[in-house]
PDB file of N, CA and C in Angstrom:
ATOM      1  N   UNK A   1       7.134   8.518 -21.604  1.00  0.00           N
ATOM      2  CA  UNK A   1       7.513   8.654 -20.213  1.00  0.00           C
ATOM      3  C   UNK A   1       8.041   7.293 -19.740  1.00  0.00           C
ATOM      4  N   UNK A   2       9.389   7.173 -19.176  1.00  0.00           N
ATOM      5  CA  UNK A   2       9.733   6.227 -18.380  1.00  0.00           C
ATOM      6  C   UNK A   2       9.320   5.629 -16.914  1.00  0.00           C
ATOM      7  N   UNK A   3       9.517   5.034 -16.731  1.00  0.00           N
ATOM      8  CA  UNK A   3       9.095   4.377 -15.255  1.00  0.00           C
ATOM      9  C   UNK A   3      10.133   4.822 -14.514  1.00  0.00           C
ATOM     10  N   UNK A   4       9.798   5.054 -12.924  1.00  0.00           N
ATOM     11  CA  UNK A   4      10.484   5.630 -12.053  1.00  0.00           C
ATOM     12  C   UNK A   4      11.153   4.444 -11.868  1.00  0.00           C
ATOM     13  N   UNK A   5      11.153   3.752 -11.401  1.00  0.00           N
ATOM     14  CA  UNK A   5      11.961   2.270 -11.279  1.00  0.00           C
ATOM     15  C   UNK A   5      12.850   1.517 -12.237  1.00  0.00           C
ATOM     16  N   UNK A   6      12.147   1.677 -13.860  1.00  0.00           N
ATOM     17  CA  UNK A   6      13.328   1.027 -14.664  1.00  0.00           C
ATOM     18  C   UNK A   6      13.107   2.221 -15.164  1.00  0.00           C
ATOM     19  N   UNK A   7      13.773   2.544 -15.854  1.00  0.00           N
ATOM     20  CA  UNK A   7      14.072   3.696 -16.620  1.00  0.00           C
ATOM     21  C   UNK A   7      14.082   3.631 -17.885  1.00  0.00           C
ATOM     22  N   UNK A   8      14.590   1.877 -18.044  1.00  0.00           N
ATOM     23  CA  UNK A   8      14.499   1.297 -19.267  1.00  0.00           C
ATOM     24  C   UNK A   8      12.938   0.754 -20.030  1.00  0.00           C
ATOM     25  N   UNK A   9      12.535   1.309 -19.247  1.00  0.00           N
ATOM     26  CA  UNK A   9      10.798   0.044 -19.591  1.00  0.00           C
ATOM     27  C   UNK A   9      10.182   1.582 -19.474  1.00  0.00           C
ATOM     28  N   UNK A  10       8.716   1.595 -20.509  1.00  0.00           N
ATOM     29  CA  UNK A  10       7.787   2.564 -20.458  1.00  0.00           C
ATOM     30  C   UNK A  10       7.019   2.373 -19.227  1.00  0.00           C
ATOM     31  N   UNK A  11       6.346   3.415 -19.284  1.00  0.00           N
ATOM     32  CA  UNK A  11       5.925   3.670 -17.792  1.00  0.00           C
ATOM     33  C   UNK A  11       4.127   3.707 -18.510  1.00  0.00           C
ATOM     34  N   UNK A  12       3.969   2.803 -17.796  1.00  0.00           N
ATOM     35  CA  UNK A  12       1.917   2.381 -18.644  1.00  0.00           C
ATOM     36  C   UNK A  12       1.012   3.029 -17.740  1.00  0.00           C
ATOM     37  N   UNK A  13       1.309   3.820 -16.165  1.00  0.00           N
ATOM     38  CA  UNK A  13       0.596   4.447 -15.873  1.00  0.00           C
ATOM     39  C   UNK A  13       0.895   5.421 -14.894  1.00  0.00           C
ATOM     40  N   UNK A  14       0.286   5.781 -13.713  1.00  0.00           N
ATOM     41  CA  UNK A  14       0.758   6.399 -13.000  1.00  0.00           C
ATOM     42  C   UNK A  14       0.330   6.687 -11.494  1.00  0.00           C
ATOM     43  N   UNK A  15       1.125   6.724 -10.460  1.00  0.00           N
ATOM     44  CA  UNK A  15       0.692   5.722  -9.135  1.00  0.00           C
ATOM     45  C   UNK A  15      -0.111   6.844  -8.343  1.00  0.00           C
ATOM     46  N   UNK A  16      -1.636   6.225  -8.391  1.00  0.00           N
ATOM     47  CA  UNK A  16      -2.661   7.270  -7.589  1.00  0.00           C
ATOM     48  C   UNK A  16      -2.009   7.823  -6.694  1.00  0.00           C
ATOM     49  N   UNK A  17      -1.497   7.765  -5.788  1.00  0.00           N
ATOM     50  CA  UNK A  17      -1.046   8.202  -4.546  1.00  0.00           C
ATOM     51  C   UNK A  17      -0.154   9.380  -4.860  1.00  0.00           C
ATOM     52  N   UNK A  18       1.362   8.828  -5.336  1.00  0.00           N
ATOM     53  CA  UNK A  18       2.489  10.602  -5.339  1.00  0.00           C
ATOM     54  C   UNK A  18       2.383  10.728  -6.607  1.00  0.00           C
ATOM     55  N   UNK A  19       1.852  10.079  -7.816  1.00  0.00           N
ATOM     56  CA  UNK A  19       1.464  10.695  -9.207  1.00  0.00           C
ATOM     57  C   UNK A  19       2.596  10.183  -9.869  1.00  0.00           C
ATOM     58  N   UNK A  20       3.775   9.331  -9.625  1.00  0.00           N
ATOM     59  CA  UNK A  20       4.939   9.088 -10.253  1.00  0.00           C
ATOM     60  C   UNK A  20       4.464   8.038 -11.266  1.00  0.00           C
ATOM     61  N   UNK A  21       5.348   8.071 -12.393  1.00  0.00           N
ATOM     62  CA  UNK A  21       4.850   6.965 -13.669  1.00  0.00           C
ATOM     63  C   UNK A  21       5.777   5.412 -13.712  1.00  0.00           C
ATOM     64  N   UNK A  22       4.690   4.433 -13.543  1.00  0.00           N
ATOM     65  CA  UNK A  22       5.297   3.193 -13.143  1.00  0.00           C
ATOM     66  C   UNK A  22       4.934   2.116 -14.439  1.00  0.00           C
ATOM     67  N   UNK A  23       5.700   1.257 -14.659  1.00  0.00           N
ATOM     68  CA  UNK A  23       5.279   0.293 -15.768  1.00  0.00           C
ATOM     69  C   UNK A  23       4.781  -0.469 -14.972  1.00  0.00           C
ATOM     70  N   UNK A  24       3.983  -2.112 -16.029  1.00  0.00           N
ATOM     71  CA  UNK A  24       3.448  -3.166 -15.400  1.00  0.00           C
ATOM     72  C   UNK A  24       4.156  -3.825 -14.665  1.00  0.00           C
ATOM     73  N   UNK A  25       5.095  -4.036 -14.667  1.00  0.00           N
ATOM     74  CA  UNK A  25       6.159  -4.763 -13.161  1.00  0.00           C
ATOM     75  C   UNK A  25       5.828  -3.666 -12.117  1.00  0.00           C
ATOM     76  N   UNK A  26       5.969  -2.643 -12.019  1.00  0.00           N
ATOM     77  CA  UNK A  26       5.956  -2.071 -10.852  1.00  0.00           C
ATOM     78  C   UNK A  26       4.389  -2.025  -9.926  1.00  0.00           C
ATOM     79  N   UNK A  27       3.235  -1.811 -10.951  1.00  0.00           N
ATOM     80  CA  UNK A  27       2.087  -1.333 -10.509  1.00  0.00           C
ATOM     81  C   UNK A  27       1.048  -2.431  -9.916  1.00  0.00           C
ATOM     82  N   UNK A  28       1.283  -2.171  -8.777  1.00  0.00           N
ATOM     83  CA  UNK A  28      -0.363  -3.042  -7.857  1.00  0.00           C
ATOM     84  C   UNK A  28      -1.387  -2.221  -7.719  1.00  0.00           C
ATOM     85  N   UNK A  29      -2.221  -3.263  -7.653  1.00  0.00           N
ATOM     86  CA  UNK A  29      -3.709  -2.295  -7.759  1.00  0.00           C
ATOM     87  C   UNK A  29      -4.361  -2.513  -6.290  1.00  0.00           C
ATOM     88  N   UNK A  30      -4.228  -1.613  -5.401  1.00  0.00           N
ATOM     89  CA  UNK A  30      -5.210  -1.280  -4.112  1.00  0.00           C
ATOM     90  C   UNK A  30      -6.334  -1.312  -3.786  1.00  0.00           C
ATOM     91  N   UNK A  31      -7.247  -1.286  -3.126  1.00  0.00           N
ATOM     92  CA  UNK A  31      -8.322  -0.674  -4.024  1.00  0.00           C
ATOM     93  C   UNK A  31      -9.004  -0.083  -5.075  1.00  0.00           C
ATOM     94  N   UNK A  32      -8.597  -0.873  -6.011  1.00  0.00           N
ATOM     95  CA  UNK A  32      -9.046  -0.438  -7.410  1.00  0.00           C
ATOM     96  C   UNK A  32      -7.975   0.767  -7.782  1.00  0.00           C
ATOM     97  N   UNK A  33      -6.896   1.295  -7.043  1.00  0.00           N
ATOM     98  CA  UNK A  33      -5.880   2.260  -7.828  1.00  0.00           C
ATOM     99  C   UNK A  33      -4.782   1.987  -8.213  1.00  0.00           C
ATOM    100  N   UNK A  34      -4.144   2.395  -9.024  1.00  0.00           N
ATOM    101  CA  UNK A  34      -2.477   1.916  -9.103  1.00  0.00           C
ATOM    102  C   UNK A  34      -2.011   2.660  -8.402  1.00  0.00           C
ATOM    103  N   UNK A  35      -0.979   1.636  -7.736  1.00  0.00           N
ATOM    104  CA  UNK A  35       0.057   1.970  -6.962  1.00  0.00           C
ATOM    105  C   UNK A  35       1.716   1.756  -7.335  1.00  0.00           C
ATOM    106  N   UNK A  36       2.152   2.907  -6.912  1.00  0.00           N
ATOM    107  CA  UNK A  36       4.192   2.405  -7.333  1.00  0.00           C
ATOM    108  C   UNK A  36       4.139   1.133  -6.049  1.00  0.00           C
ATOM    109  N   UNK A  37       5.701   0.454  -5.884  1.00  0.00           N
ATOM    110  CA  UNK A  37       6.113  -0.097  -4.597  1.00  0.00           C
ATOM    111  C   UNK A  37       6.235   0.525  -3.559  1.00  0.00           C
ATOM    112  N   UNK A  38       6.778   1.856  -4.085  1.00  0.00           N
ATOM    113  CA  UNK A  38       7.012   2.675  -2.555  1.00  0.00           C
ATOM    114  C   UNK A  38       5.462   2.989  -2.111  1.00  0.00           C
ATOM    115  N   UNK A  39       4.391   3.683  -2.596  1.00  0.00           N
ATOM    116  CA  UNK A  39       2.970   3.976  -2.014  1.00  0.00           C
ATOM    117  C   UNK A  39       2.286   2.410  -1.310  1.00  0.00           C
ATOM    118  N   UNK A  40       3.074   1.328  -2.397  1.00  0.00           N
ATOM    119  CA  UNK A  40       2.009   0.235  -1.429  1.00  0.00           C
ATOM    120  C   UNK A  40       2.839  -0.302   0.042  1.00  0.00           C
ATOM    121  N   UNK A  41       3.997  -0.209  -0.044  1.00  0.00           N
ATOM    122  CA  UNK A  41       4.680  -0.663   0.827  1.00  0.00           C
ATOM    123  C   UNK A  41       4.488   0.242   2.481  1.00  0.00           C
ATOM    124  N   UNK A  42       3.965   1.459   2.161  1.00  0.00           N
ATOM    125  CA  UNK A  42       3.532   2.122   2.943  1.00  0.00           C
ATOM    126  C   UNK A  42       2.047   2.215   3.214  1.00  0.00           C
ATOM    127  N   UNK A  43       1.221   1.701   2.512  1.00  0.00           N
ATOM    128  CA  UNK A  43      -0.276   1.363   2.798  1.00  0.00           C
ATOM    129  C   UNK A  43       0.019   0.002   3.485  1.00  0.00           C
ATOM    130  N   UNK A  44       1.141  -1.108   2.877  1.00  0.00           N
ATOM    131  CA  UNK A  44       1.111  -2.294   3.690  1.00  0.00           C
ATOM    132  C   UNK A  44       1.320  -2.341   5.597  1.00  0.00           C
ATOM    133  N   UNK A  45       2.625  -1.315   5.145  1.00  0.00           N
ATOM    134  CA  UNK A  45       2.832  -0.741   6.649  1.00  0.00           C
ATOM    135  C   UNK A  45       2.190  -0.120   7.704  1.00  0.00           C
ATOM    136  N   UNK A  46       0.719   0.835   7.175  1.00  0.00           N
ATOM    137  CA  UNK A  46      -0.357   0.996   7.824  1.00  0.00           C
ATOM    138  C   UNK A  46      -1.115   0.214   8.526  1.00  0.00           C
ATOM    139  N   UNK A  47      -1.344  -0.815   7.368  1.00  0.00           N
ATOM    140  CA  UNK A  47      -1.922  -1.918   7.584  1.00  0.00           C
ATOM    141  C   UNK A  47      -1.632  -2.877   8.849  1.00  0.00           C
ATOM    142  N   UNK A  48      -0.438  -2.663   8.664  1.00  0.00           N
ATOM    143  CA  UNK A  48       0.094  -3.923   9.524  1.00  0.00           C
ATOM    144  C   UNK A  48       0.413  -2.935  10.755  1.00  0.00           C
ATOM    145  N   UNK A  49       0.277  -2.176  11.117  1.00  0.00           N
ATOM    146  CA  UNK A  49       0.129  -0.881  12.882  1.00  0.00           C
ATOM    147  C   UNK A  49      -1.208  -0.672  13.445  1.00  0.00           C
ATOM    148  N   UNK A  50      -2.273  -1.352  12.166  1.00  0.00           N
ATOM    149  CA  UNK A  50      -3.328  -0.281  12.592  1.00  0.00           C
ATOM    150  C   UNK A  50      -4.087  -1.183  13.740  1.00  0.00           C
ATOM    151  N   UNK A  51      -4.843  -0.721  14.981  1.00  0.00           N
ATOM    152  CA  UNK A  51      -5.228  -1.430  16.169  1.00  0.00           C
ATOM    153  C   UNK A  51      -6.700  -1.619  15.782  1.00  0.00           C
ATOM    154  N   UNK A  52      -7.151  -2.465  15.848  1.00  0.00           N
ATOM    155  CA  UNK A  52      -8.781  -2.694  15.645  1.00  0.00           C
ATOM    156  C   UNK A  52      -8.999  -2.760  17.555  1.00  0.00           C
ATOM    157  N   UNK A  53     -10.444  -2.074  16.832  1.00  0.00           N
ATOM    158  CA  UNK A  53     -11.055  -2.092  18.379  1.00  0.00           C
ATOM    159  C   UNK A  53     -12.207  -2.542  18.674  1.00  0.00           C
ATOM    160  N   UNK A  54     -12.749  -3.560  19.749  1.00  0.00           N
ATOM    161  CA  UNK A  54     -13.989  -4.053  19.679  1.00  0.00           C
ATOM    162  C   UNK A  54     -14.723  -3.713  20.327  1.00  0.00           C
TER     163      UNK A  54
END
């Protein structure tokens, strides 16, 4: 299986979130899951909206 991103490079796992298969350049680990760029870039984006309240 190839990586969604290179196509050229094997794909070493596969991104908890939409299930797509990403090699080691692509995959960050979240909380302990792999993630593609597109799933973290959108957990980053959560991140960075979410309002804490005291």
């Amino acid at each position: 299986m190839k990586c969604i991103n290179h196509p050229d490079k094997d794909a070493e796992t596969n991104c908890s979130v939409c299930g797509e298969p990403i090699c080691l350049e692509c995959r960050t680990i979240i909380k302990g899951k792999d993630t593609c760029p597109k799933c973290q870039e959108e957990w980053l984006s959560r991140q960075a909206t979410r309002q804490i309240s005291y």
